[in-house]
PDB file of N, CA and C in Angstrom:
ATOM      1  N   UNK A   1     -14.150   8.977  -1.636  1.00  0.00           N
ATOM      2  CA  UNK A   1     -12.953   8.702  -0.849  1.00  0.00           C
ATOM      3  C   UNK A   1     -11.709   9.069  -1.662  1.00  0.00           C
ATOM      4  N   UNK A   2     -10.825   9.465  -1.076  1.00  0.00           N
ATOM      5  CA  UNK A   2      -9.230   9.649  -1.758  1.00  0.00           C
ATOM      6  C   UNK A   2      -8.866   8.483  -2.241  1.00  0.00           C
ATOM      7  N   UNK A   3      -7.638   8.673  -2.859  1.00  0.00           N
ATOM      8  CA  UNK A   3      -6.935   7.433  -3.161  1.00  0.00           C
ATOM      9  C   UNK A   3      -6.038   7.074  -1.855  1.00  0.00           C
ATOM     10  N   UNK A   4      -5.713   7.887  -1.379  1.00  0.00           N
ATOM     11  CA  UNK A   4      -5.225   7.552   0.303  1.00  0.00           C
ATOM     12  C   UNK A   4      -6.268   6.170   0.634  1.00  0.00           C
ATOM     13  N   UNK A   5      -7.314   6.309   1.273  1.00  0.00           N
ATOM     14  CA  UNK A   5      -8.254   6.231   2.089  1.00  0.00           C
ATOM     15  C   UNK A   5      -8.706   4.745   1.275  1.00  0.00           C
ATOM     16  N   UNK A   6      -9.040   4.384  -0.265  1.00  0.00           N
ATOM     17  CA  UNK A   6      -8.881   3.664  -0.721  1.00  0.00           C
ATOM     18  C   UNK A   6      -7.870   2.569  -0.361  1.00  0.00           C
ATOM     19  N   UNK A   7      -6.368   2.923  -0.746  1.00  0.00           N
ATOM     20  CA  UNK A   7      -5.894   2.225  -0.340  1.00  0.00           C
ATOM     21  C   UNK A   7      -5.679   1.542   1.024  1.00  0.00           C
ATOM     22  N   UNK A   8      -5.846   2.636   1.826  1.00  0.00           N
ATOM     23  CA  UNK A   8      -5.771   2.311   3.056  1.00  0.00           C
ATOM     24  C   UNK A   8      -6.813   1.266   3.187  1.00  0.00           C
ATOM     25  N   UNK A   9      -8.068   1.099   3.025  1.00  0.00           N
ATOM     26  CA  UNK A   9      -9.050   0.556   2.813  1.00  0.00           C
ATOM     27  C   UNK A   9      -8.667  -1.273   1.977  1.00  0.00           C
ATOM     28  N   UNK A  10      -7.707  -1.388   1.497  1.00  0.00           N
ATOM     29  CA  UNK A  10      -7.909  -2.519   0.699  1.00  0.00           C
ATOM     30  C   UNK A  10      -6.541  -3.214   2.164  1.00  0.00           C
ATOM     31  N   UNK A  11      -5.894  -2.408   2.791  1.00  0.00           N
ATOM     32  CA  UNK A  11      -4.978  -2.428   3.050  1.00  0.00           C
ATOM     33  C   UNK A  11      -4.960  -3.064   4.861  1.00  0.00           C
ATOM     34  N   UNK A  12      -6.266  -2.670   5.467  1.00  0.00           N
ATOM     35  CA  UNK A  12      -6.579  -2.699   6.464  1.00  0.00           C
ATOM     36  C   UNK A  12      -6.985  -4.453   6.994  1.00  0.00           C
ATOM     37  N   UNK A  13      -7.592  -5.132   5.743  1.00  0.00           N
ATOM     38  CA  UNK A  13      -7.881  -6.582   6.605  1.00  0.00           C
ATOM     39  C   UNK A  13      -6.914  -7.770   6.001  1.00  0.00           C
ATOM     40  N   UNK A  14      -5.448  -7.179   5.452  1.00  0.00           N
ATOM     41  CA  UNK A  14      -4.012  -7.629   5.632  1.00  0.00           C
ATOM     42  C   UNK A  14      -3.641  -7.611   7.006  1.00  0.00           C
ATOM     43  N   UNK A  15      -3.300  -5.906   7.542  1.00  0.00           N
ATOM     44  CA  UNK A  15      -2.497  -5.324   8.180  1.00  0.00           C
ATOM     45  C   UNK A  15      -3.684  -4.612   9.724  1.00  0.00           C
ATOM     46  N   UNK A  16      -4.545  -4.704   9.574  1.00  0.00           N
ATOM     47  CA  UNK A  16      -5.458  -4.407  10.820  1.00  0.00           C
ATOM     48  C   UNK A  16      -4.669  -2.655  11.452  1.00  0.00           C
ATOM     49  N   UNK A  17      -4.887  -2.465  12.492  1.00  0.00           N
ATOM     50  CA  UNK A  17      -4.394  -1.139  12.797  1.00  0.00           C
ATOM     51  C   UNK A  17      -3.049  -0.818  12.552  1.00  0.00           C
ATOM     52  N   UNK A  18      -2.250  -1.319  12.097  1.00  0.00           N
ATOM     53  CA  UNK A  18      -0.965  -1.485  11.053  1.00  0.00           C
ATOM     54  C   UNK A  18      -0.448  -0.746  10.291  1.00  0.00           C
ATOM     55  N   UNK A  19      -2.164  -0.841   9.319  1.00  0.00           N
ATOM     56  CA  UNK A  19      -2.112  -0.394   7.677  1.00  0.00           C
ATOM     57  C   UNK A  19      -1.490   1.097   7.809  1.00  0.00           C
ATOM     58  N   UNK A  20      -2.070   1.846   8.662  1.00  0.00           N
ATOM     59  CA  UNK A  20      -1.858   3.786   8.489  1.00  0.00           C
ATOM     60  C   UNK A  20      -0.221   3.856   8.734  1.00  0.00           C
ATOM     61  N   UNK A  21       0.477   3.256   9.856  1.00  0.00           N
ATOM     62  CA  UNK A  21       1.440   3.386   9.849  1.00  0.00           C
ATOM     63  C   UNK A  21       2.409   2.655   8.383  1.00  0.00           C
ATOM     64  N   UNK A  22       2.074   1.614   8.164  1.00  0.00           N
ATOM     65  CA  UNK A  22       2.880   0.847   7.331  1.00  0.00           C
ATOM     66  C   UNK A  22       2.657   1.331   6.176  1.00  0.00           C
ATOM     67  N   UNK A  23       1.913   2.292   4.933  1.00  0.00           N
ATOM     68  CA  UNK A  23       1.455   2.985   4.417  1.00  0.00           C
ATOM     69  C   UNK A  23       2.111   4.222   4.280  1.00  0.00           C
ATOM     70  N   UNK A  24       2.195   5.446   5.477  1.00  0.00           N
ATOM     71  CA  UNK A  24       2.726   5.880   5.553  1.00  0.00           C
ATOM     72  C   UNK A  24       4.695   5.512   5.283  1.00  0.00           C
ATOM     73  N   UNK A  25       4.855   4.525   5.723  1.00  0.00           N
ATOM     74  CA  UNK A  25       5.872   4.402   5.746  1.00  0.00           C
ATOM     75  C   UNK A  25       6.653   3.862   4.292  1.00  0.00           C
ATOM     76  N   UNK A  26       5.700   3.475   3.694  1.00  0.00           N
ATOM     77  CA  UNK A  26       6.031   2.929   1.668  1.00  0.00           C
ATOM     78  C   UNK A  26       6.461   4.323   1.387  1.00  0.00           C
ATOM     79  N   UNK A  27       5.334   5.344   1.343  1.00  0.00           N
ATOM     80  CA  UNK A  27       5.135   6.564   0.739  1.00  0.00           C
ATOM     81  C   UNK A  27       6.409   7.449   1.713  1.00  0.00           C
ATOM     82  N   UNK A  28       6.683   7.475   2.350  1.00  0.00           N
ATOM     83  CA  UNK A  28       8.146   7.874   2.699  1.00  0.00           C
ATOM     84  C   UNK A  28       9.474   7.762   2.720  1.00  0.00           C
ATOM     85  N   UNK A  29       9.386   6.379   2.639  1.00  0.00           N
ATOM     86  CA  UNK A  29      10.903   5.628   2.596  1.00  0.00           C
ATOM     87  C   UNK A  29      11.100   5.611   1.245  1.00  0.00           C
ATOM     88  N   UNK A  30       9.860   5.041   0.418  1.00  0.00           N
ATOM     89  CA  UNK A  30      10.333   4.446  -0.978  1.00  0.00           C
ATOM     90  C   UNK A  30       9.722   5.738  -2.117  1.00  0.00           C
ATOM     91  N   UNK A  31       8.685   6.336  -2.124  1.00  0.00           N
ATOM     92  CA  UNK A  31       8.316   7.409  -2.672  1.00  0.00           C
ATOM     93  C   UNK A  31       8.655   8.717  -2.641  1.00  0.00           C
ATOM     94  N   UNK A  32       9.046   9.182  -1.351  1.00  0.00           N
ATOM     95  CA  UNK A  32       9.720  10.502  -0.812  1.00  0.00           C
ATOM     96  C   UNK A  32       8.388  11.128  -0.722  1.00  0.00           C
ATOM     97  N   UNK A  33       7.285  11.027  -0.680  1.00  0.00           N
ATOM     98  CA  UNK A  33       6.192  12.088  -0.017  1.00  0.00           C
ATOM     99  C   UNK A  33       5.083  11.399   1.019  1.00  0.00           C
ATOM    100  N   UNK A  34       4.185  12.446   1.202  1.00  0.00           N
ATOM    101  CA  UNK A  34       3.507  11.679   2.462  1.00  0.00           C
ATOM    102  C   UNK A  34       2.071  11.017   1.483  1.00  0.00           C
ATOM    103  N   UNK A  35       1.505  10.419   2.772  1.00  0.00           N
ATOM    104  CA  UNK A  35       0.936   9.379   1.697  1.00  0.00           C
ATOM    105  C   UNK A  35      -0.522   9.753   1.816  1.00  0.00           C
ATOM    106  N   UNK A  36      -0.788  11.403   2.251  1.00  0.00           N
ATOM    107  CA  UNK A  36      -1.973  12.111   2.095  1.00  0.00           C
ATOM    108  C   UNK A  36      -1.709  12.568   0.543  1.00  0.00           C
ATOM    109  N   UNK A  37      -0.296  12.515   0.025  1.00  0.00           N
ATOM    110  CA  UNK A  37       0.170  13.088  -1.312  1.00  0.00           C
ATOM    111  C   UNK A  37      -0.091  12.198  -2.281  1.00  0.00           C
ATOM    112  N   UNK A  38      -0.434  11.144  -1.992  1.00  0.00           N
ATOM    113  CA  UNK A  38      -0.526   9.784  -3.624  1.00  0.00           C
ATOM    114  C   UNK A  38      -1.415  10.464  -4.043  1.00  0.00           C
ATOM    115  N   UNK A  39      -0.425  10.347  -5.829  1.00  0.00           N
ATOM    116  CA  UNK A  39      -1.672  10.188  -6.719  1.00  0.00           C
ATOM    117  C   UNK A  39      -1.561   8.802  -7.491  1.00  0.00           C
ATOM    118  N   UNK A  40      -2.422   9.021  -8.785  1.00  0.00           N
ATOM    119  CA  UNK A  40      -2.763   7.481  -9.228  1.00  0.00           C
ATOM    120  C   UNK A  40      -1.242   7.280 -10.166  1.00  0.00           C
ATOM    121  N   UNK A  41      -0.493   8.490  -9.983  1.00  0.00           N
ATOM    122  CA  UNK A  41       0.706   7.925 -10.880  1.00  0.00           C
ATOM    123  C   UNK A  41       1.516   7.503 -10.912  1.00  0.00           C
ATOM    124  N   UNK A  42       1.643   7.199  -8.793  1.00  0.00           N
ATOM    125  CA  UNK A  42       2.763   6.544  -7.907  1.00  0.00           C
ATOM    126  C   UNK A  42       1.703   5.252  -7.451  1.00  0.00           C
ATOM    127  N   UNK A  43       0.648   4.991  -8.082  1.00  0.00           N
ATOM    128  CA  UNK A  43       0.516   3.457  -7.633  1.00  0.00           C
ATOM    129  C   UNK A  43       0.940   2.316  -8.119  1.00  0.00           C
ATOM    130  N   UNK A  44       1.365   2.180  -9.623  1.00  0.00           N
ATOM    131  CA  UNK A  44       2.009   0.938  -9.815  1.00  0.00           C
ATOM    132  C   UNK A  44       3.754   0.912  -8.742  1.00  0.00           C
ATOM    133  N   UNK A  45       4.233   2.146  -8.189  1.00  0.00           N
ATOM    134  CA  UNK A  45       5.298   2.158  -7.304  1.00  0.00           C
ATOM    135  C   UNK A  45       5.198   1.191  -6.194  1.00  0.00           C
ATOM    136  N   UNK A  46       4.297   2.314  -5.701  1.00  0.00           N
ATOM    137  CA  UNK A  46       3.566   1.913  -4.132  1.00  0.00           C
ATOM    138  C   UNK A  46       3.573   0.722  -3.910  1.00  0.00           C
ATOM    139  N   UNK A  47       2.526   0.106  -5.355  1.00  0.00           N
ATOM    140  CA  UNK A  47       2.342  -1.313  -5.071  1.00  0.00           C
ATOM    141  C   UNK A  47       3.249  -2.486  -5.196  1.00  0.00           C
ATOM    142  N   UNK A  48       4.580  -2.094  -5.989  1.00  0.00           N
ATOM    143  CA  UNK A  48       5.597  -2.693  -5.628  1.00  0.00           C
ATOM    144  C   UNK A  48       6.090  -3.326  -4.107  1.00  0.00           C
ATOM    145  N   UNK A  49       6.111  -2.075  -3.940  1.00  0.00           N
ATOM    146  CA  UNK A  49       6.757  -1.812  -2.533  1.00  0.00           C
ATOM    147  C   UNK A  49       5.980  -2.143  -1.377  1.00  0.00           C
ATOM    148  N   UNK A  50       4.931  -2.129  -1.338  1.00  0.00           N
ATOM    149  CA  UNK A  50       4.196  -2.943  -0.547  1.00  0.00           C
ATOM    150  C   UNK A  50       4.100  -4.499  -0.548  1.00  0.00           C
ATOM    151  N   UNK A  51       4.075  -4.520  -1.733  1.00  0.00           N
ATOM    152  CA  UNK A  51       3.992  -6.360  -1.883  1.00  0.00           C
ATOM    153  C   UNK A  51       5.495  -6.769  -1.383  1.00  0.00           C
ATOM    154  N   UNK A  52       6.494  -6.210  -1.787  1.00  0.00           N
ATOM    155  CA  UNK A  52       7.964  -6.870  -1.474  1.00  0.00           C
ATOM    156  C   UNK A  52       8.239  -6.589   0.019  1.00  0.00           C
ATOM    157  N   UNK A  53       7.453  -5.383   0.774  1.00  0.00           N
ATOM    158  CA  UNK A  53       7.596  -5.322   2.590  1.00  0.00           C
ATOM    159  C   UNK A  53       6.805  -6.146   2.896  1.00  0.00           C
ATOM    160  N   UNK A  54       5.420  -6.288   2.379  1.00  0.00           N
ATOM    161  CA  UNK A  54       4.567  -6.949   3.060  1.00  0.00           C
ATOM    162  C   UNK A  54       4.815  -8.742   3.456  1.00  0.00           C
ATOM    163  N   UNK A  55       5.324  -8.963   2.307  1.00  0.00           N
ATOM    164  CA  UNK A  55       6.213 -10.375   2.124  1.00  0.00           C
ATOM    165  C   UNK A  55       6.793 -10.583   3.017  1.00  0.00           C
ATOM    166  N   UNK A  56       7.241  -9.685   3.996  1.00  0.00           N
ATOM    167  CA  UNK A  56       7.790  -9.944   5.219  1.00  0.00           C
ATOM    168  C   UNK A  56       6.950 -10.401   6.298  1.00  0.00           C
ATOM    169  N   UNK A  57       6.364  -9.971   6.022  1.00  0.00           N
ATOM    170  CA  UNK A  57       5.181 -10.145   7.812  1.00  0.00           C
ATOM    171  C   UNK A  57       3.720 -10.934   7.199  1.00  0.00           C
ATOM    172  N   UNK A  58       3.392 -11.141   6.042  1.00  0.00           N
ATOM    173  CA  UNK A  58       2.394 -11.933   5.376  1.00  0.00           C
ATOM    174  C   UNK A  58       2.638 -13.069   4.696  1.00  0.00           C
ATOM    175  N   UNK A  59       1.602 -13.822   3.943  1.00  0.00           N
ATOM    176  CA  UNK A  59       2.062 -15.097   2.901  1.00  0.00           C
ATOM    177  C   UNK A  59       2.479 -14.314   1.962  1.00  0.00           C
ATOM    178  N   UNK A  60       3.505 -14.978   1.043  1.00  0.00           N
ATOM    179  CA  UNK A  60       3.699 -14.016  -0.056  1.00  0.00           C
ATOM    180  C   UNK A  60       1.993 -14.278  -1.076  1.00  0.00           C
ATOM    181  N   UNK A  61       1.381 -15.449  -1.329  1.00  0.00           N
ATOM    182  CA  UNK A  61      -0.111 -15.126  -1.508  1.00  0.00           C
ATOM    183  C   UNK A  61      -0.649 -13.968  -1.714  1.00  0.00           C
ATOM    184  N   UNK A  62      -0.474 -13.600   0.247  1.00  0.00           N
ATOM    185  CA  UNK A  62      -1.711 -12.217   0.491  1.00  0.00           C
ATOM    186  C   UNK A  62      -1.357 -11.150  -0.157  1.00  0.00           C
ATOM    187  N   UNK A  63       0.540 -11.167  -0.369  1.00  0.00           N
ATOM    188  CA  UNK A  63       1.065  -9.889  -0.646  1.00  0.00           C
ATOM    189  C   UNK A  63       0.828  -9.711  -2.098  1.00  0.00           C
ATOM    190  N   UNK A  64       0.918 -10.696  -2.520  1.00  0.00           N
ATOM    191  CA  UNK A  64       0.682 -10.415  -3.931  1.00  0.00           C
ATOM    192  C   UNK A  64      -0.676 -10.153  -3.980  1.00  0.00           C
ATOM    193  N   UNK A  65      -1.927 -10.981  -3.478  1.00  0.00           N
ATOM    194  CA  UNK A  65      -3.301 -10.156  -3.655  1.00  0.00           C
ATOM    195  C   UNK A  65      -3.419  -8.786  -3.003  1.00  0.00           C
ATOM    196  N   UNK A  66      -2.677  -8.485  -2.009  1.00  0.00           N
ATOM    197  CA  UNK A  66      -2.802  -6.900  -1.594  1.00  0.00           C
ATOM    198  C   UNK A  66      -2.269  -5.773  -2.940  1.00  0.00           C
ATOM    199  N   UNK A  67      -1.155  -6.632  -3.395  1.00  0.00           N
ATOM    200  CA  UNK A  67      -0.475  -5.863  -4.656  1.00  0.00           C
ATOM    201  C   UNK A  67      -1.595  -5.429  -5.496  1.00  0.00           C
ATOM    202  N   UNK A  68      -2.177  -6.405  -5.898  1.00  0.00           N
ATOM    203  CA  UNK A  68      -3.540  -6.686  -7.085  1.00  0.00           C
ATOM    204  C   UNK A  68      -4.269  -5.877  -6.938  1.00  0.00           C
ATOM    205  N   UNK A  69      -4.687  -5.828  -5.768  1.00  0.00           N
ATOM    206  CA  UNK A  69      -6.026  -4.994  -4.927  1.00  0.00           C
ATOM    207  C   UNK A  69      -5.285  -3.631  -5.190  1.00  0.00           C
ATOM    208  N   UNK A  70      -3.910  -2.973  -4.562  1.00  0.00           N
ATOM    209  CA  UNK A  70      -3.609  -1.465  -4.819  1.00  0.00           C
ATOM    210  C   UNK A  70      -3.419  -0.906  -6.196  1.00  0.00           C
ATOM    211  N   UNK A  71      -2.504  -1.990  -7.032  1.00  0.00           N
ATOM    212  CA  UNK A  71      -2.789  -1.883  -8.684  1.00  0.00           C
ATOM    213  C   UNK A  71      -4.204  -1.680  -9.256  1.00  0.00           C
ATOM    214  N   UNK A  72      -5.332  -2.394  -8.880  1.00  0.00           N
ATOM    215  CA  UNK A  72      -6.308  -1.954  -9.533  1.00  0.00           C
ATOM    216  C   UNK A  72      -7.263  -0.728  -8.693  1.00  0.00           C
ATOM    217  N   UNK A  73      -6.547  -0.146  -7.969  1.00  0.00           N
ATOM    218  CA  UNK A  73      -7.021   1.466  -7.641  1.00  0.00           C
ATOM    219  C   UNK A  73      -6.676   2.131  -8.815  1.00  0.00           C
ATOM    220  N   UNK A  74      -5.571   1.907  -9.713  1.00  0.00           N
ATOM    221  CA  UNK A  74      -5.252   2.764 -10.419  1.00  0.00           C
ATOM    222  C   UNK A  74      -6.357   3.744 -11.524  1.00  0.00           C
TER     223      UNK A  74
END
């Protein structure tokens, strides 16, 4: 599997059919590329940035274990 697909994968039983859009949308807004483009050298980024959006719509808890979970793709 990619590192896309990975993440997407850790990302999916947070965010349920969600994840592809909300994903996409880290890796665009906050990274500037698409998020078929991650590599492992924009994941401590990513995973910023996911945990501090996700905090919005999750426990901060989950967000921080979603953080955990995309950090250790690295």
């Amino acid at each position: 599997m990619s590192l896309y697909e990975n993440v997407l994968a850790e990302m999916k039983p947070y965010l349920g059919k969600r994840a592809e859009a909300f994903l996409e949308r880290q890796c665009k807004s906050h990274l500037k590329i698409s998020s078929q483009e991650l590599t492992a050298d924009q994941i401590t980024e990513l995973a910023r940035w996911v945990k501090i959006s996700a905090s919005l719509i999750l426990s901060e808890e989950d967000a921080e274990v979603l953080y955990q979970k995309i950090i250790s793709l690295k």
